[in-house]
C-alpha atoms as a PDB file:
ATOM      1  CA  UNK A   1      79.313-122.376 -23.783  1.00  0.00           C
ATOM      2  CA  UNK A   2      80.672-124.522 -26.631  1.00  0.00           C
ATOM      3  CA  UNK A   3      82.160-123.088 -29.343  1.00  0.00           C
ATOM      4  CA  UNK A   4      83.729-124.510 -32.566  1.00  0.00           C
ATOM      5  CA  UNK A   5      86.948-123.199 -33.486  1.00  0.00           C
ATOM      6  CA  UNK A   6      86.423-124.725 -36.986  1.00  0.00           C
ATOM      7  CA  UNK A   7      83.102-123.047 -37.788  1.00  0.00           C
ATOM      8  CA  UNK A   8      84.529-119.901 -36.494  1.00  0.00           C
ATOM      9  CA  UNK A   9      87.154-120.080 -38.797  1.00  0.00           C
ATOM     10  CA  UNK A  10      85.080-120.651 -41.598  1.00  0.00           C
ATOM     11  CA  UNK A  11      83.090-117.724 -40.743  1.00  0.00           C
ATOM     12  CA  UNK A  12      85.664-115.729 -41.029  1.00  0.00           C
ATOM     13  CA  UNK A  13      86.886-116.753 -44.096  1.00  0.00           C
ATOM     14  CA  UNK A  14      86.565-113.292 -46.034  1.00  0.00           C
ATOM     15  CA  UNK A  15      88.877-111.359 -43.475  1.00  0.00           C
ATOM     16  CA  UNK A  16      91.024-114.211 -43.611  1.00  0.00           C
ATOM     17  CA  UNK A  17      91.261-114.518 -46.921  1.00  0.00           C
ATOM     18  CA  UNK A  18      91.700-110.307 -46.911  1.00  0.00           C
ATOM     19  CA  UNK A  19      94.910-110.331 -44.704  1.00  0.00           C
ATOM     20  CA  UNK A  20      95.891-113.927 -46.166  1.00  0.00           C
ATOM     21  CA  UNK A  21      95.811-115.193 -42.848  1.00  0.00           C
ATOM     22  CA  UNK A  22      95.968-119.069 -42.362  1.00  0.00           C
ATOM     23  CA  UNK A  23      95.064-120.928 -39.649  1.00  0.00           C
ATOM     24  CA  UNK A  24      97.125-123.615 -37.908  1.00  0.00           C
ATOM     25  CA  UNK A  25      95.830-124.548 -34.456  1.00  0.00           C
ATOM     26  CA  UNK A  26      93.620-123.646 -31.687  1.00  0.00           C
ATOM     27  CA  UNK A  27      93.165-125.498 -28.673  1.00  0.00           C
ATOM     28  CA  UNK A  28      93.940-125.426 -24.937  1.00  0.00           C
ATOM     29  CA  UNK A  29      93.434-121.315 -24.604  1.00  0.00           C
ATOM     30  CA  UNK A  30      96.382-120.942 -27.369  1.00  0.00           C
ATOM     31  CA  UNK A  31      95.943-120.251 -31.013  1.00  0.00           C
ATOM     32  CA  UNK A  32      98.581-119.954 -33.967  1.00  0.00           C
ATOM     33  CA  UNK A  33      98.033-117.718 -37.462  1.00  0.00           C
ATOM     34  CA  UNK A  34     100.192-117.098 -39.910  1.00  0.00           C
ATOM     35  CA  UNK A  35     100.774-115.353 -43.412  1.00  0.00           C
ATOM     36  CA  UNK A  36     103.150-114.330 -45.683  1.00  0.00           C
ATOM     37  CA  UNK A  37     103.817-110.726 -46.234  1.00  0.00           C
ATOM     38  CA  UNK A  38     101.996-109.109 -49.761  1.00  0.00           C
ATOM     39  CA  UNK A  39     102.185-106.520 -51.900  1.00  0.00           C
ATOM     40  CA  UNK A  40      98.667-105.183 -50.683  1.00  0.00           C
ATOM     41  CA  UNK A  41      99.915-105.547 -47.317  1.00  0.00           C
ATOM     42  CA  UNK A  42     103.288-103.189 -47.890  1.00  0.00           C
ATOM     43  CA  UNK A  43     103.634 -99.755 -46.150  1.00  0.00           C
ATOM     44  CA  UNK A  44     104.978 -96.697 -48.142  1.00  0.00           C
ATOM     45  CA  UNK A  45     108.499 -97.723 -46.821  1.00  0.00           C
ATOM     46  CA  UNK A  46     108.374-100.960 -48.172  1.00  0.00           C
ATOM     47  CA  UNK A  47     107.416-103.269 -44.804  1.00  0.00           C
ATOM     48  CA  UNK A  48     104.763-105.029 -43.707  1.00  0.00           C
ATOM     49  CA  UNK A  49     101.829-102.426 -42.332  1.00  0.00           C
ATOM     50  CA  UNK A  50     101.095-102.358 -38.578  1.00  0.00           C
ATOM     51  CA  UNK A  51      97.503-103.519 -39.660  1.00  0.00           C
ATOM     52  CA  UNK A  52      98.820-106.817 -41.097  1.00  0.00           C
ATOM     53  CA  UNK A  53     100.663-107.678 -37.975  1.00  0.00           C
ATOM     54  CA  UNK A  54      98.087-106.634 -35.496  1.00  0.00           C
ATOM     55  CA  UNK A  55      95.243-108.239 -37.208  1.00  0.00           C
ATOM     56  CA  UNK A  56      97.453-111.585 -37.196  1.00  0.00           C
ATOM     57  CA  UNK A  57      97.758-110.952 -33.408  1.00  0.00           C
ATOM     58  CA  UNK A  58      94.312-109.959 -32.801  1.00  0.00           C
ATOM     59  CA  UNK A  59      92.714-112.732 -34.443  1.00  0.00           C
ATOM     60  CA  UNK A  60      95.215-115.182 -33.044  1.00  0.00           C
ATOM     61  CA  UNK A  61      94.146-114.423 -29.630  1.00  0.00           C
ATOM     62  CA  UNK A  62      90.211-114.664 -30.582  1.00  0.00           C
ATOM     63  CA  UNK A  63      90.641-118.290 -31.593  1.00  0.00           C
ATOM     64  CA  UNK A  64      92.452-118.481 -28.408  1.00  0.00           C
ATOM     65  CA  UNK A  65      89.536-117.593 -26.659  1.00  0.00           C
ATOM     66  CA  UNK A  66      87.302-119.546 -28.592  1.00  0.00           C
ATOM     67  CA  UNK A  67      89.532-122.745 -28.395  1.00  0.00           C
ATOM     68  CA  UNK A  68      88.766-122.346 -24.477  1.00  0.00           C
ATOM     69  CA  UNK A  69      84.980-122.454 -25.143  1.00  0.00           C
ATOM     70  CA  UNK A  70      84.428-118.656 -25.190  1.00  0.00           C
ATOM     71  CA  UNK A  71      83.203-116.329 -27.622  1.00  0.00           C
ATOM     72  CA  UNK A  72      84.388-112.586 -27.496  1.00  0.00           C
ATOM     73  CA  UNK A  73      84.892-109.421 -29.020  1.00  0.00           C
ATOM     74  CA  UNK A  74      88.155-107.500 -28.441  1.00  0.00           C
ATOM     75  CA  UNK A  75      87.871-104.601 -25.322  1.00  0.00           C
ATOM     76  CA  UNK A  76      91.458-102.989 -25.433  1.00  0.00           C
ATOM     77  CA  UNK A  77      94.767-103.879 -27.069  1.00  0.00           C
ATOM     78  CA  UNK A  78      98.242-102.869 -27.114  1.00  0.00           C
ATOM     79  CA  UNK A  79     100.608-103.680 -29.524  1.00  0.00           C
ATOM     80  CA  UNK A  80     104.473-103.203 -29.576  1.00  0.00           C
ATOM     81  CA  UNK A  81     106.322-103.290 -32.838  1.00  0.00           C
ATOM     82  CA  UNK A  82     109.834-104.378 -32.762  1.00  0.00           C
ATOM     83  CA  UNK A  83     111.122-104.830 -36.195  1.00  0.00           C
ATOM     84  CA  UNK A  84     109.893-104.509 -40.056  1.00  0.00           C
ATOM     85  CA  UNK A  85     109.451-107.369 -42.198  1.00  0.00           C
ATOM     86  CA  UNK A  86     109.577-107.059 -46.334  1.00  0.00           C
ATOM     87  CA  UNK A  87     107.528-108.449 -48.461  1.00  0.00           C
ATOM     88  CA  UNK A  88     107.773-112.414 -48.681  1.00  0.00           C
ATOM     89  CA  UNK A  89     107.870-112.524 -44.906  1.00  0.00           C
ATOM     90  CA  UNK A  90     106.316-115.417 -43.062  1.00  0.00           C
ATOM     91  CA  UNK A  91     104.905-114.008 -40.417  1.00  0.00           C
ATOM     92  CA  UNK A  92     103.249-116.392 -37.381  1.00  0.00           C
ATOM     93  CA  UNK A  93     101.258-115.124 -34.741  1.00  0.00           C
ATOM     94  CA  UNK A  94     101.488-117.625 -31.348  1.00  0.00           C
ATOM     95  CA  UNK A  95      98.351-116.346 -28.600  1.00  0.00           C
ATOM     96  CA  UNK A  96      97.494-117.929 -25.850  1.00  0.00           C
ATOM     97  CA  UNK A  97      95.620-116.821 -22.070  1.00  0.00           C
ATOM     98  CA  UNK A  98      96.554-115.114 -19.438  1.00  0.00           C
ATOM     99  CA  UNK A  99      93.593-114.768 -17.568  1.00  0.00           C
ATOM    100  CA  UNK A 100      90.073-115.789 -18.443  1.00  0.00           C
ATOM    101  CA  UNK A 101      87.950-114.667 -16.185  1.00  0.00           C
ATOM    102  CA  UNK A 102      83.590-114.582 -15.998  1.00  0.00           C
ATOM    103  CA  UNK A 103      83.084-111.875 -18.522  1.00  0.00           C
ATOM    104  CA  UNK A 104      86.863-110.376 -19.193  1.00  0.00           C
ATOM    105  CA  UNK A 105      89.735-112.609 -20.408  1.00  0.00           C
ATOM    106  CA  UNK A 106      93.376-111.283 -20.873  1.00  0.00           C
ATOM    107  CA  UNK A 107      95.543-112.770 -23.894  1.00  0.00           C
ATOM    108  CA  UNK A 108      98.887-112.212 -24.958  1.00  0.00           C
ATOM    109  CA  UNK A 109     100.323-112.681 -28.918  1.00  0.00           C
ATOM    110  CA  UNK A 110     103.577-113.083 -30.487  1.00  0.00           C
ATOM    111  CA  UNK A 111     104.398-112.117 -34.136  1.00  0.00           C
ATOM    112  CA  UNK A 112     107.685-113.786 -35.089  1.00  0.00           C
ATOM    113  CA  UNK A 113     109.734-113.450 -38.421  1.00  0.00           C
ATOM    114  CA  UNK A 114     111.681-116.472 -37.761  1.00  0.00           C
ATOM    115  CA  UNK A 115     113.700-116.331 -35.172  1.00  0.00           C
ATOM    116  CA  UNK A 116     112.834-112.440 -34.723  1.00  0.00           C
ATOM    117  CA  UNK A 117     110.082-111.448 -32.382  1.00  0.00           C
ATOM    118  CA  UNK A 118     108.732-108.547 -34.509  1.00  0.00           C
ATOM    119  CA  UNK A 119     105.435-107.689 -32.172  1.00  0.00           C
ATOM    120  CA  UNK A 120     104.284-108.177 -28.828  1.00  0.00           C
ATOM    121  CA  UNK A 121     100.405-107.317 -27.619  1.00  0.00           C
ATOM    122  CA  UNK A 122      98.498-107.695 -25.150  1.00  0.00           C
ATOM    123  CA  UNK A 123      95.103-108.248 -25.619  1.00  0.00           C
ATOM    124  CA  UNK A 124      91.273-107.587 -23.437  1.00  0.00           C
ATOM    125  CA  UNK A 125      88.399-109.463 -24.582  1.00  0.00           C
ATOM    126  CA  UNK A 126      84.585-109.015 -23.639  1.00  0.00           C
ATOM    127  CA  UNK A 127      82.483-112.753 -23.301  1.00  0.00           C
ATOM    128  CA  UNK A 128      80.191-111.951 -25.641  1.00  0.00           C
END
């Protein structure tokens, strides 16, 4: 299966665009994201919300996938939080592969503040 990372990112444009995710890469079973930290995106304590951060990470691993020819949908994540970051943050996302198998693949995703590793996940996706 062929896929387009390109067209994939363009058809995702409105939750992109929602988040205020960019794309920077795909290719080779890794992917990179980033975005800076909003307003809309603030917690009631003033840091970025979980959401932000795992949708960064979540996403970053789909165009993972799709960079390696492979369409999916995620199956099961997990998703540690190790610091805040305020508003203005530039947060980046880094995914890449772990295991890719027929139907299941397994990705991993880095959110970094940066030098500060702020979230780790790991990541199941269904071939879809």
């Amino acid at each position: 299966m062929s896929v387009d990372v390109r067209q994939i990112v363009a058809a995702d444009q409105a939750i992109l665009d929602h988040y205020g995710m960019e794309f920077v890469s795909a290719a080779e079973g890794r992917a990179r994201l980033r975005t800076v930290v909003a307003g809309k995106m603030m917690n009631a304590a003033g840091y970025a919300h979980g959401s932000l951060t795992f949708a960064l990470a979540d996403t970053a691993c789909a165009y993972a996938l799709n960079s390696a020819g492979v369409r999916g949908v995620t199956l099961n994540a997990n998703i540690s939080y190790l610091k805040a970051a305020k508003a203005g943050a530039l947060l980046e996302a880094t995914a890449q592969i772990i295991k890719l198998g027929n139907r299941v693949a397994h990705l991993e995703a880095d959110v970094r503040c940066g030098e500060d590793c702020i979230a780790k996940g790991t990541f199941t996706f269904l071939s879809v």
